[in-house]
Protein backbone atom coordinates (compact mmCIF):
# COMPACT_ATOMS: atom_id res chain seq x y z
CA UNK A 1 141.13 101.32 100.18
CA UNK A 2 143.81 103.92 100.34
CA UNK A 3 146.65 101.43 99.36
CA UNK A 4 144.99 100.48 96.36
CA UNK A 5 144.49 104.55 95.66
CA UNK A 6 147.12 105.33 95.77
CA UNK A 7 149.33 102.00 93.86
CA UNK A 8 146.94 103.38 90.93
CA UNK A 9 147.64 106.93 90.85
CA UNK A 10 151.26 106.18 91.08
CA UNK A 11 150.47 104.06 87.82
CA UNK A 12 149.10 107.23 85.95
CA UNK A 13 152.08 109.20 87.05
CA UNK A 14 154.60 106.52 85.69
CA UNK A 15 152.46 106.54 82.48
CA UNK A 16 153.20 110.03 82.26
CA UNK A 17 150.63 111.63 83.61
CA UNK A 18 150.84 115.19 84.89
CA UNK A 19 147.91 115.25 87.32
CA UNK A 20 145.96 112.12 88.31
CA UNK A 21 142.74 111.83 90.77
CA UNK A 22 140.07 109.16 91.91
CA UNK A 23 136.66 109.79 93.36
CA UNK A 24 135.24 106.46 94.94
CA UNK A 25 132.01 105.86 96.76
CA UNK A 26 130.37 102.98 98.89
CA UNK A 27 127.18 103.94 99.63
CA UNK A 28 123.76 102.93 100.57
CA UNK A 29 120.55 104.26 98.55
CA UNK A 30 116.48 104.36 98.87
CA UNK A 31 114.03 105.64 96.54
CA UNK A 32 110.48 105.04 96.90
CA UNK A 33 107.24 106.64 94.85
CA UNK A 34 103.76 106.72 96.33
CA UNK A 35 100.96 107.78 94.41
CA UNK A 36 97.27 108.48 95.82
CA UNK A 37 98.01 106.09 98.19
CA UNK A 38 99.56 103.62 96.51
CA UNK A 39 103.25 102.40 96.23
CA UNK A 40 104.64 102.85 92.83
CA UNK A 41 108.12 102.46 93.31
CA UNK A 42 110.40 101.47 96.06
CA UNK A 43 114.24 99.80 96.09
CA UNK A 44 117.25 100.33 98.13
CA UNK A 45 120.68 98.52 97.77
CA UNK A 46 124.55 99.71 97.52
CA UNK A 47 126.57 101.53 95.38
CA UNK A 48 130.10 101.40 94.67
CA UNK A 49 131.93 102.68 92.06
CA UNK A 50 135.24 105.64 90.57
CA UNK A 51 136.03 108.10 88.70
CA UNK A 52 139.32 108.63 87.50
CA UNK A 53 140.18 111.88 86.00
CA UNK A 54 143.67 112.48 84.45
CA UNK A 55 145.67 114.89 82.99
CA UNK A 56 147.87 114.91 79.91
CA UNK A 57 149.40 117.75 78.26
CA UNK A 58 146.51 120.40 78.57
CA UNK A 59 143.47 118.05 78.08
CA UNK A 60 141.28 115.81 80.31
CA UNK A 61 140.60 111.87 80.20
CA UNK A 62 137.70 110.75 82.16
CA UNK A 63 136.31 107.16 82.87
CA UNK A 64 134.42 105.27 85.45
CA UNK A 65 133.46 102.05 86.88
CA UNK A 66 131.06 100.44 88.82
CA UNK A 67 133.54 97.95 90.46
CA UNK A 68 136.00 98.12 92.61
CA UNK A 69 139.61 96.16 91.94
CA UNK A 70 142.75 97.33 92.09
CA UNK A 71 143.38 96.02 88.80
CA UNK A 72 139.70 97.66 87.62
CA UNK A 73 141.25 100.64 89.42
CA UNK A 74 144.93 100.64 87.20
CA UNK A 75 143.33 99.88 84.03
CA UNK A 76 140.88 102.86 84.15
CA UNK A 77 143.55 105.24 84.70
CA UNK A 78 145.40 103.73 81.78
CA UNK A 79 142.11 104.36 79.91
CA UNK A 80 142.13 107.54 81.24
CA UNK A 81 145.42 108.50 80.31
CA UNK A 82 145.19 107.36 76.53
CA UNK A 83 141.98 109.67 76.37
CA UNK A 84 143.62 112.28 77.58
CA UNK A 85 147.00 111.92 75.55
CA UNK A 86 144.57 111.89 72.20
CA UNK A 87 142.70 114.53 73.30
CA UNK A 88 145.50 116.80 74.03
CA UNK A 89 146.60 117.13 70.49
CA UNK A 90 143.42 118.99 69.58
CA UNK A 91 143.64 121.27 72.51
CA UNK A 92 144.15 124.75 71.90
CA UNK A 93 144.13 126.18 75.27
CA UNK A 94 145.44 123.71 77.89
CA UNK A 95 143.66 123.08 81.18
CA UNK A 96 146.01 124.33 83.96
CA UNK A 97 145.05 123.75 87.52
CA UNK A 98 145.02 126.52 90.46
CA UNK A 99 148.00 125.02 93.00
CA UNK A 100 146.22 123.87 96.33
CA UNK A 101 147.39 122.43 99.98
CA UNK A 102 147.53 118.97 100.05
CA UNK A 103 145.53 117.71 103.11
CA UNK A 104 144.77 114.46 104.45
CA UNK A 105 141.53 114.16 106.36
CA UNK A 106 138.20 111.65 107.57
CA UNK A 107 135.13 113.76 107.58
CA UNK A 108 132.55 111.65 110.01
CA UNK A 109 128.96 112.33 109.80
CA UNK A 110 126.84 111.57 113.05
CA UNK A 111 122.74 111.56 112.27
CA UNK A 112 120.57 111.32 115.51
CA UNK A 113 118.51 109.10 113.49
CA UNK A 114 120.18 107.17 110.67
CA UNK A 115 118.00 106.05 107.67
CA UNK A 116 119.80 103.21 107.52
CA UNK A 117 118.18 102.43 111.06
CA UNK A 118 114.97 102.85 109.26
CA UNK A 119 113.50 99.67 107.57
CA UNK A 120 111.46 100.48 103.38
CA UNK A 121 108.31 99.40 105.29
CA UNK A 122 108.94 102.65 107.81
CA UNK A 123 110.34 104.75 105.23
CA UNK A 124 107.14 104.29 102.72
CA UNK A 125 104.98 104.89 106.19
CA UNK A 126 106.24 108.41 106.38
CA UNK A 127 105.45 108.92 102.62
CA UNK A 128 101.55 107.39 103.21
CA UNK A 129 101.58 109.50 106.24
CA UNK A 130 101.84 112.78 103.82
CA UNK A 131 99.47 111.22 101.31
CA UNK A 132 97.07 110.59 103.76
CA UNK A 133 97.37 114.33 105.36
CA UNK A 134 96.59 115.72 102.14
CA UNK A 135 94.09 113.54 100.59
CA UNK A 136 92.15 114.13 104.23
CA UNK A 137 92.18 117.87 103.71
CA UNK A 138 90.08 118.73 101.59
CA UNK A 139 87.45 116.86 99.15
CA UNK A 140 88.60 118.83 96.17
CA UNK A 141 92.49 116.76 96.52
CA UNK A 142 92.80 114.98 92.98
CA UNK A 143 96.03 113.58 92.94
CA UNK A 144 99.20 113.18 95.20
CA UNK A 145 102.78 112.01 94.56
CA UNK A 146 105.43 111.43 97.00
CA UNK A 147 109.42 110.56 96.15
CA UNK A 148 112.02 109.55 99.25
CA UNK A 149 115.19 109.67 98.32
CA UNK A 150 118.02 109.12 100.56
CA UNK A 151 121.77 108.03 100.59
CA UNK A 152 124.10 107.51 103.10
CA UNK A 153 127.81 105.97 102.92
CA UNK A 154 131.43 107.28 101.92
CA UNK A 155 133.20 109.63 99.54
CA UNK A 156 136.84 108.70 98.84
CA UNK A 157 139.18 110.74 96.95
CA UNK A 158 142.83 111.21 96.22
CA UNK A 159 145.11 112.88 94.15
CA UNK A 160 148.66 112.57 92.61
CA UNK A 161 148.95 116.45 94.60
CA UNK A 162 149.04 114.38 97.78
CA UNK A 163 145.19 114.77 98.74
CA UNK A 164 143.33 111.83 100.58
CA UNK A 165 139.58 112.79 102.16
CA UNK A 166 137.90 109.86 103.05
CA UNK A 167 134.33 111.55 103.73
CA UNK A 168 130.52 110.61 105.00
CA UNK A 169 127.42 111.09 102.24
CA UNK A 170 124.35 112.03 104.36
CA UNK A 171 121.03 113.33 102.14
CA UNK A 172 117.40 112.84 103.11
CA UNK A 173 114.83 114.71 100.80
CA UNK A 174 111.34 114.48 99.88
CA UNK A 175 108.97 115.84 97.46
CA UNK A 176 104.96 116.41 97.35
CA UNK A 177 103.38 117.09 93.94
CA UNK A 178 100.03 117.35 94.73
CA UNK A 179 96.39 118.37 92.48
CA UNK A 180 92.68 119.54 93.08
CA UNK A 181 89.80 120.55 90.99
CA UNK A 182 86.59 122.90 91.87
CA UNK A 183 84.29 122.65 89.03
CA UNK A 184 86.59 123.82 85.84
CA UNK A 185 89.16 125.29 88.47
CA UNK A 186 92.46 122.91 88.02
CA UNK A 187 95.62 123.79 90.39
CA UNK A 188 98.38 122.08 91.56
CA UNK A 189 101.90 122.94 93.72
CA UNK A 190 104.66 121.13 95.18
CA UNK A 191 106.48 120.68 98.44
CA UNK A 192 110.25 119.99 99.23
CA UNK A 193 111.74 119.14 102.13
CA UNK A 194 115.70 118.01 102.60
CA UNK A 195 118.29 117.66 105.21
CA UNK A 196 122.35 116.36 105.69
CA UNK A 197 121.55 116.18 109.04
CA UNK A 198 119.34 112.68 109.02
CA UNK A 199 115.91 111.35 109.09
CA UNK A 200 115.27 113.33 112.28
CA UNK A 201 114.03 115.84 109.71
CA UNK A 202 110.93 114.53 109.92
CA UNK A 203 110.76 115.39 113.76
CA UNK A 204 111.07 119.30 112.71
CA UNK A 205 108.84 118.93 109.55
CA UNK A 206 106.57 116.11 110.62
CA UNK A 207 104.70 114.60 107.50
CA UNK A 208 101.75 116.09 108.73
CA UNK A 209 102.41 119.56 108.84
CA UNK A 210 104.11 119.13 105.89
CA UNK A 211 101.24 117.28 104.16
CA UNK A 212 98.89 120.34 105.50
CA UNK A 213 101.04 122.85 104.24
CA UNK A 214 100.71 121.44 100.56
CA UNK A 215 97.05 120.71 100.45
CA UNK A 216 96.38 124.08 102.08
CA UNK A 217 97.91 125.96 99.35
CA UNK A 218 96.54 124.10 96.27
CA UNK A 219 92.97 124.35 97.73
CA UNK A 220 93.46 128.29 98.69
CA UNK A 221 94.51 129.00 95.14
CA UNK A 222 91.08 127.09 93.82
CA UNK A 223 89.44 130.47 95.04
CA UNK A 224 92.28 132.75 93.77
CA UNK A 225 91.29 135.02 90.70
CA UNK A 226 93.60 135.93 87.55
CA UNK A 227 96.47 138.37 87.86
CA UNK A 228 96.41 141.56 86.43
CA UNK A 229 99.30 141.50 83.37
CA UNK A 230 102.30 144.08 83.46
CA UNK A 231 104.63 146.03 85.74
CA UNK A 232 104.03 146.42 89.73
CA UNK A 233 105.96 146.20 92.85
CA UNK A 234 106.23 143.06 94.59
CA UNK A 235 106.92 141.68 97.89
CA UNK A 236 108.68 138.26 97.01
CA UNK A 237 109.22 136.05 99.92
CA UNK A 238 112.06 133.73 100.96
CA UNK A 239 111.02 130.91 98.86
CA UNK A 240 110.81 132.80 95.60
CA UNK A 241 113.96 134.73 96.60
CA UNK A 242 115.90 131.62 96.83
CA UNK A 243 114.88 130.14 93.44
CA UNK A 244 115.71 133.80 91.33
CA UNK A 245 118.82 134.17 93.23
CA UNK A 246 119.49 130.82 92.24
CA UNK A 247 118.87 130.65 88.96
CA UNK A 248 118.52 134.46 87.74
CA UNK A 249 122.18 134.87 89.27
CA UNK A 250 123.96 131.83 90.46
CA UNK A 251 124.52 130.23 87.70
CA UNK A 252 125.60 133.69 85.74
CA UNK A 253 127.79 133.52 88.58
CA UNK A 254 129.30 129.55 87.84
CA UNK A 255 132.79 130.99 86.85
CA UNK A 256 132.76 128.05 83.58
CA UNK A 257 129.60 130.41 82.64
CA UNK A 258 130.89 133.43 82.76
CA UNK A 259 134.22 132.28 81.02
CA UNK A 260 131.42 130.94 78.27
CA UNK A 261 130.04 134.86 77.97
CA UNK A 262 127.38 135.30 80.65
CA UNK A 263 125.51 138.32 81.51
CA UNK A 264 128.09 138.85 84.68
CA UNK A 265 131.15 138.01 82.22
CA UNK A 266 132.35 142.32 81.97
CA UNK A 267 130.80 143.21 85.21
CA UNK A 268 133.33 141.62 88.17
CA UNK A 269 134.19 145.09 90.32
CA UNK A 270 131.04 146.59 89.34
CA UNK A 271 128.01 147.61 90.85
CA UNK A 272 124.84 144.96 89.37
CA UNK A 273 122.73 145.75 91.95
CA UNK A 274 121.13 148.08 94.41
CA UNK A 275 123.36 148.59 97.79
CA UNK A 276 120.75 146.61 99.98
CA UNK A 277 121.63 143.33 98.14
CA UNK A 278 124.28 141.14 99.03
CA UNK A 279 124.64 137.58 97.92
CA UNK A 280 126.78 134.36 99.07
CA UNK A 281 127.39 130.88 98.00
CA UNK A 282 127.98 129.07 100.96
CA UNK A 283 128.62 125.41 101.59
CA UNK A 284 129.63 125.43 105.02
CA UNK A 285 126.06 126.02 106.71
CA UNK A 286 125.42 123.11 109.16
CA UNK A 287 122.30 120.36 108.24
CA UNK A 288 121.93 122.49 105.10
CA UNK A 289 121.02 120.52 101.55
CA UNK A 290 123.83 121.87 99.85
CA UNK A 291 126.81 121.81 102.77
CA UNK A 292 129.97 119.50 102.52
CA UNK A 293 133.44 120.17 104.34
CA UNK A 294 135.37 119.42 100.96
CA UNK A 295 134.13 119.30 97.15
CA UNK A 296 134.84 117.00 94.50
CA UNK A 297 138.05 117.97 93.55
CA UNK A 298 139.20 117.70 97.44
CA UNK A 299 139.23 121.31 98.01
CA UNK A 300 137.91 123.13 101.01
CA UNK A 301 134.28 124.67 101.07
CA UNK A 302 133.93 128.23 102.63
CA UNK A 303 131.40 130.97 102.56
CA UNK A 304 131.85 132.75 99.18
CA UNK A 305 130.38 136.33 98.82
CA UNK A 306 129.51 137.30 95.16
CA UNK A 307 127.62 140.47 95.19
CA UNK A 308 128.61 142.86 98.53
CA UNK A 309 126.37 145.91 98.70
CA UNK A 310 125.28 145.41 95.05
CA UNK A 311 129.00 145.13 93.54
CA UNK A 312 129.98 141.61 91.92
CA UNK A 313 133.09 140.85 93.98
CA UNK A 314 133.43 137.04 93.51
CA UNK A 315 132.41 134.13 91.02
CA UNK A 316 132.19 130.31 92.31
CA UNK A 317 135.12 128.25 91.08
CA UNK A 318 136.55 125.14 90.58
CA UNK A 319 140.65 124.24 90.15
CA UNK A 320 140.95 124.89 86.70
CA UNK A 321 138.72 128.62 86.51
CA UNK A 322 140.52 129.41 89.19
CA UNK A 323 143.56 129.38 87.41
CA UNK A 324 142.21 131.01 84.09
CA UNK A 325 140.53 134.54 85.98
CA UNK A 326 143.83 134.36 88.79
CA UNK A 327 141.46 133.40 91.95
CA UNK A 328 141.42 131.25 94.93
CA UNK A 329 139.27 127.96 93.83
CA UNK A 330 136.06 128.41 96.01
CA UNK A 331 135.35 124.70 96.44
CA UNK A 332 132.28 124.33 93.88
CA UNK A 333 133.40 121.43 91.96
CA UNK A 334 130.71 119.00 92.39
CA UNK A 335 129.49 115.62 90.77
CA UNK A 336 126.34 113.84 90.78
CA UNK A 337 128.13 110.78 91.74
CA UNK A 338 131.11 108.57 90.29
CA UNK A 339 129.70 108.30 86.61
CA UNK A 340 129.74 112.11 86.50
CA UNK A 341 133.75 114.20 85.95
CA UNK A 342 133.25 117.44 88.58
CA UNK A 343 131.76 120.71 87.48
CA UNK A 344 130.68 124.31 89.37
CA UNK A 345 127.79 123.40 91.47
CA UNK A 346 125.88 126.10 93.61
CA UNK A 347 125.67 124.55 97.23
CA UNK A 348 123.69 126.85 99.55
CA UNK A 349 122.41 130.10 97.64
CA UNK A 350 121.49 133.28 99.79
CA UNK A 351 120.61 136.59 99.83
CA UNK A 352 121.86 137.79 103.31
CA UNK A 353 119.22 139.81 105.23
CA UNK A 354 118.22 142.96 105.64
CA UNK A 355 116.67 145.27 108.64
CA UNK A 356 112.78 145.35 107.35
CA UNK A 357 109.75 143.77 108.83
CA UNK A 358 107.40 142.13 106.71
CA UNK A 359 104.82 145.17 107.53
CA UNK A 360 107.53 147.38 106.72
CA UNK A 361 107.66 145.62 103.14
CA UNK A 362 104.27 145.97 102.42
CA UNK A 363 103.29 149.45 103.98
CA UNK A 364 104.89 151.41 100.98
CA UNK A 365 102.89 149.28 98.07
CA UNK A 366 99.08 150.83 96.87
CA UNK A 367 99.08 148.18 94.62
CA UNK A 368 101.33 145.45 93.99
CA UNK A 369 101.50 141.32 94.59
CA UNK A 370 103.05 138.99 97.52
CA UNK A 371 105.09 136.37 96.07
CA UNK A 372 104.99 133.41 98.39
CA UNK A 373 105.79 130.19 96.75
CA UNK A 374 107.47 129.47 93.61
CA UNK A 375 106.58 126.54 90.99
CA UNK A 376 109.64 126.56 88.69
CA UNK A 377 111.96 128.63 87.07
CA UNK A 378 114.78 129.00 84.62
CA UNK A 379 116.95 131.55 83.24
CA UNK A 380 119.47 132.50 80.11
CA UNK A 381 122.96 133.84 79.86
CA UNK A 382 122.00 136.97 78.32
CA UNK A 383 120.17 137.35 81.84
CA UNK A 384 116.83 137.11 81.08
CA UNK A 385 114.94 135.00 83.94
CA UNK A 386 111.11 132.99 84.43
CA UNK A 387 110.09 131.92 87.54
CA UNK A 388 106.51 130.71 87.90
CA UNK A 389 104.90 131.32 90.89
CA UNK A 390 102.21 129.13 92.88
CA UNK A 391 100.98 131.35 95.71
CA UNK A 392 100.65 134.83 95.43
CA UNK A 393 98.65 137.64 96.72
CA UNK A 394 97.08 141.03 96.07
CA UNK A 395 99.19 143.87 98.37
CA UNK A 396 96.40 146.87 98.15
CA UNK A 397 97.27 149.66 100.49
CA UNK A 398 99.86 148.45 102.59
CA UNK A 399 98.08 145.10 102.80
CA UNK A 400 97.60 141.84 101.86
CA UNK A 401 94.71 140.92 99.54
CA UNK A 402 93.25 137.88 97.65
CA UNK A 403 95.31 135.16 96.52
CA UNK A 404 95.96 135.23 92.95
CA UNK A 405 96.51 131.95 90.71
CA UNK A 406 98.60 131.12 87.46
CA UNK A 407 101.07 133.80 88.17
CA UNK A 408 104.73 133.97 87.01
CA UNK A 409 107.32 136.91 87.08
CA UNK A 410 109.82 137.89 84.21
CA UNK A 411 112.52 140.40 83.24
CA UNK A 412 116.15 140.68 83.29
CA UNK A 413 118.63 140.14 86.54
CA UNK A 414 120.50 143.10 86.61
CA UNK A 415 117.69 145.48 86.29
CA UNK A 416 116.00 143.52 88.86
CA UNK A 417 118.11 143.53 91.47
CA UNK A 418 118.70 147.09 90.45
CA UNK A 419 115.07 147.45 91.80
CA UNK A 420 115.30 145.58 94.83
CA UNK A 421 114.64 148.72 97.56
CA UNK A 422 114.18 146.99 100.61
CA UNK A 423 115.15 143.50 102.52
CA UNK A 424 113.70 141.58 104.91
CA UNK A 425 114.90 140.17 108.12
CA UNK A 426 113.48 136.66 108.60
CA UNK A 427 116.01 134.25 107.02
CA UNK A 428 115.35 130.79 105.36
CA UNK A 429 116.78 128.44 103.15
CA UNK A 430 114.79 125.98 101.04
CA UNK A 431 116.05 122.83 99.66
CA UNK A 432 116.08 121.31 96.45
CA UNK A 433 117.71 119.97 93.34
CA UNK A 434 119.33 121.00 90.53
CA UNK A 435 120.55 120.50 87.03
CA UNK A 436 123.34 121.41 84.79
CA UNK A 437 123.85 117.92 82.49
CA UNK A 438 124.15 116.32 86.37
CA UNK A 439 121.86 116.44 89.79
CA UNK A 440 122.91 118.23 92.88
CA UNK A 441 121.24 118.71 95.70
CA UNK A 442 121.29 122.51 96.71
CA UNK A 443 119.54 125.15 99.25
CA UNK A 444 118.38 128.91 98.25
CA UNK A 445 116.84 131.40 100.15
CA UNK A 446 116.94 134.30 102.39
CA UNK A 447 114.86 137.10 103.59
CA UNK A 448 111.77 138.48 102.02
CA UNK A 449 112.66 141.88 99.65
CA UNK A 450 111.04 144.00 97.80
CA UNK A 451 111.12 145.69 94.27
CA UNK A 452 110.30 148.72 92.99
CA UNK A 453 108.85 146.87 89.85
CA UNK A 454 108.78 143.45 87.94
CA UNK A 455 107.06 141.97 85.27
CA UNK A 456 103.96 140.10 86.25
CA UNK A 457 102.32 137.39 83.74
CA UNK A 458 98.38 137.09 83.53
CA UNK A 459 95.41 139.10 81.79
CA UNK A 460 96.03 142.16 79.93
């Protein structure tokens, strides 16, 4: 594989080329979709394709292909390069790329258990498994889907810098969407679960606690009553954490949005949040969903700290950002797979803890809600954010209260972590996917906080 690599990006540098690279990948895939019980969906089989970037006087060429030749290999860099040669006469402010070490390296990945050890039949067994847990709870269970998803196989990529990585894919994840009815009562709520490590993560999450977990919540919330509309304190829990961190600020914090005029794009150096918070993008924590040793344009992942004691101090980057704002790339370039050229990706999201207990979170709130569980979110440039909530609680007097149903939170990012007055000291990350015009697979998280106020969707 490396022979023919390399013969082809010595092609795009005869051509004229001033940078060349090539992502390849061999791997192994399984997807399977249950639903009440019964198999929807299932398929596995290999993968192999490239991408080949080049570029030519400022401007990128892109193309891929789903076979692998080392003429197939030669001819899409030529393709490449013509792209990239007409594009660059419409260019008005070249692409330059931050100057890296070259590095040669083989990253192996070691799973206790394998998937690929694992037949469909056992894989699909795991997904009843869940079903069955759920639809077993409770009578009131309506509906249940299940995806699998996993990959496994190798990430090659080289570059006309001198780069080779030849490095392991590992991803197991799973999803639970699950339903129930009481009378004219309707709710519903989700469940993710995801390693890198292997399939053993369904030894530490076993489909049956997981499968509990999700039922218990949906059928909890069928008692829940209405929230009351406006400002209050909250309590917002690891799981909602991750998600506003993750989309309220990382992506303000993707240095291609920022250059594009993001809420964060006049702030770097300045204080955007109270002195309690601190924030890192990290894609070096072991077995998480979004680690890797190297990204997609070969560079080095690393812990990256982007708000320290509530000042921005760093943005995630990729080669060419790097070079436009003066900064070390942060190893964020990611793509969904070969089809896909490399953008800024989040990896793991975090707010780093605090010193509070949970009863030290609540103790200060007459009245206020418990964010447990979120059910979706999204957020703007201007840095406006939504995140919808699935389990939440009443805090009255220090302590928690009914559940509450149909819930979401709303406001601005800046003035909410502005409000943020207290953090938590039990740490988790949760996994899960996201999308920018690709898929990655990502993890967010962190301790419990809490905030002085937020805006709280429901009755007037």
């Amino acid at each position: 594989m490396k022979g023919d690599l390399l013969e082809a990006v010595d092609y795009g540098q005869k051509l004229g080329a001033d940078y060349v690279e090539i992502r390849t990948q061999k791997l192994f895939k399984t997807f399977l979709t249950t639903k009440d019980g019964l198999v929807e969906a299932a398929k596995e089989g290999s993968e192999n394709g490239a991408g080949v970037r080049v570029l030519v006087n400022g401007a990128w060429g892109f193309m891929s292909l789903g076979k692998l030749s080392p003429k197939l290999l030669k001819e899409a860099v030529g393709e490449a390069f013509k792209l990239a040669k007409a594009a660059s006469s419409k260019v008005k402010i070249p692409v330059r790329l931050v100057e890296v070490k070259a590095l040669e390296d083989k990253v192996v990945t070691k799973a206790k258990k394998d998937p690929r050890e694992f037949s469909l039949p056992e894989k699909i067994a795991v997904a009843l498994s869940m079903d069955k847990t759920i639809f077993n709870y409770d009578q009131h269970i309506k509906s249940c889907t299940i995806n699998y998803f996993d990959v496994t196989g190798t990430n090659y990529f080289i570059n006309s810098d001198g780069t080779y990585i030849e490095q392991d894919k590992l991803y197991v994840w799973s999803r639970i969407l699950a339903s129930a009815r009481e009378s004219n009562v309707f709710t519903s709520g989700r469940e993710e679960i995801g390693s890198t490590a292997g399939f053993e993560v369904f030894d530490v999450e076993t489909p049956e606690e997981v499968g509990t977990r999700a039922a218990k919540r949906i059928v909890d919330q069928l008692k829940a009553k209405a929230p009351r509309g406006g400002s209050f304190p909250a309590v917002i829990d690891t799981n909602v954490v991750g998600v506003f961190i993750h989309e309220a600020l990382g992506h303000l914090a993707e240095a291609d949005l920022t250059l594009s005029g993001s809420a964060l794009s006049d702030k770097f150096g300045k204080r955007i949040a109270s002195e309690v918070v601190t924030v890192y993008d990290d894609g070096t924590v072991d077995g998480a969903f979004g680690s890797f040793k190297y990204d997609d344009e070969g560079v080095p992942a690393q812990k990256t700290p982007l708000i320290k004691n509530g000042e921005l101090v760093g943005l995630m980057h990729n080669r060419e950002t790097a070079c436009k704002l003066a900064a070390e790339p942060t190893g964020n370039a990611r793509a969904e797979n070969f089809r896909f050229e490399p953008i800024i990706r989040m990896r793991n999201t975090y707010l780093a803890e605090g010193d509070s207990t949970f009863k030290e979170l609540l103790e200060d709130i007459d009245f206020g809600y418990y964010l447990k569980s979120f059910r979706g979110g999204q957020a703007n440039l201007d840095g406006t954010f939504q995140v919808g909530i699935q389990e939440a609680y009443e805090i009255v007097k220090g302590q928690l209260g009914v559940p509450v149903r149909n819930l979401s939170i709303s406001g601005n990012t800046l003035e909410t972590l502005h409000n943020v007055n207290a953090v938590g000291r039990d740490f988790k990350l949760w996994p899960g996917r996201c999308g920018k015009g690709q898929t990655a697979f990502t993890c967010d998280g962190g301790p419990p906080i809490r905030v002085r106020k937020v805006i709280i969707g429901g009755r007037a």
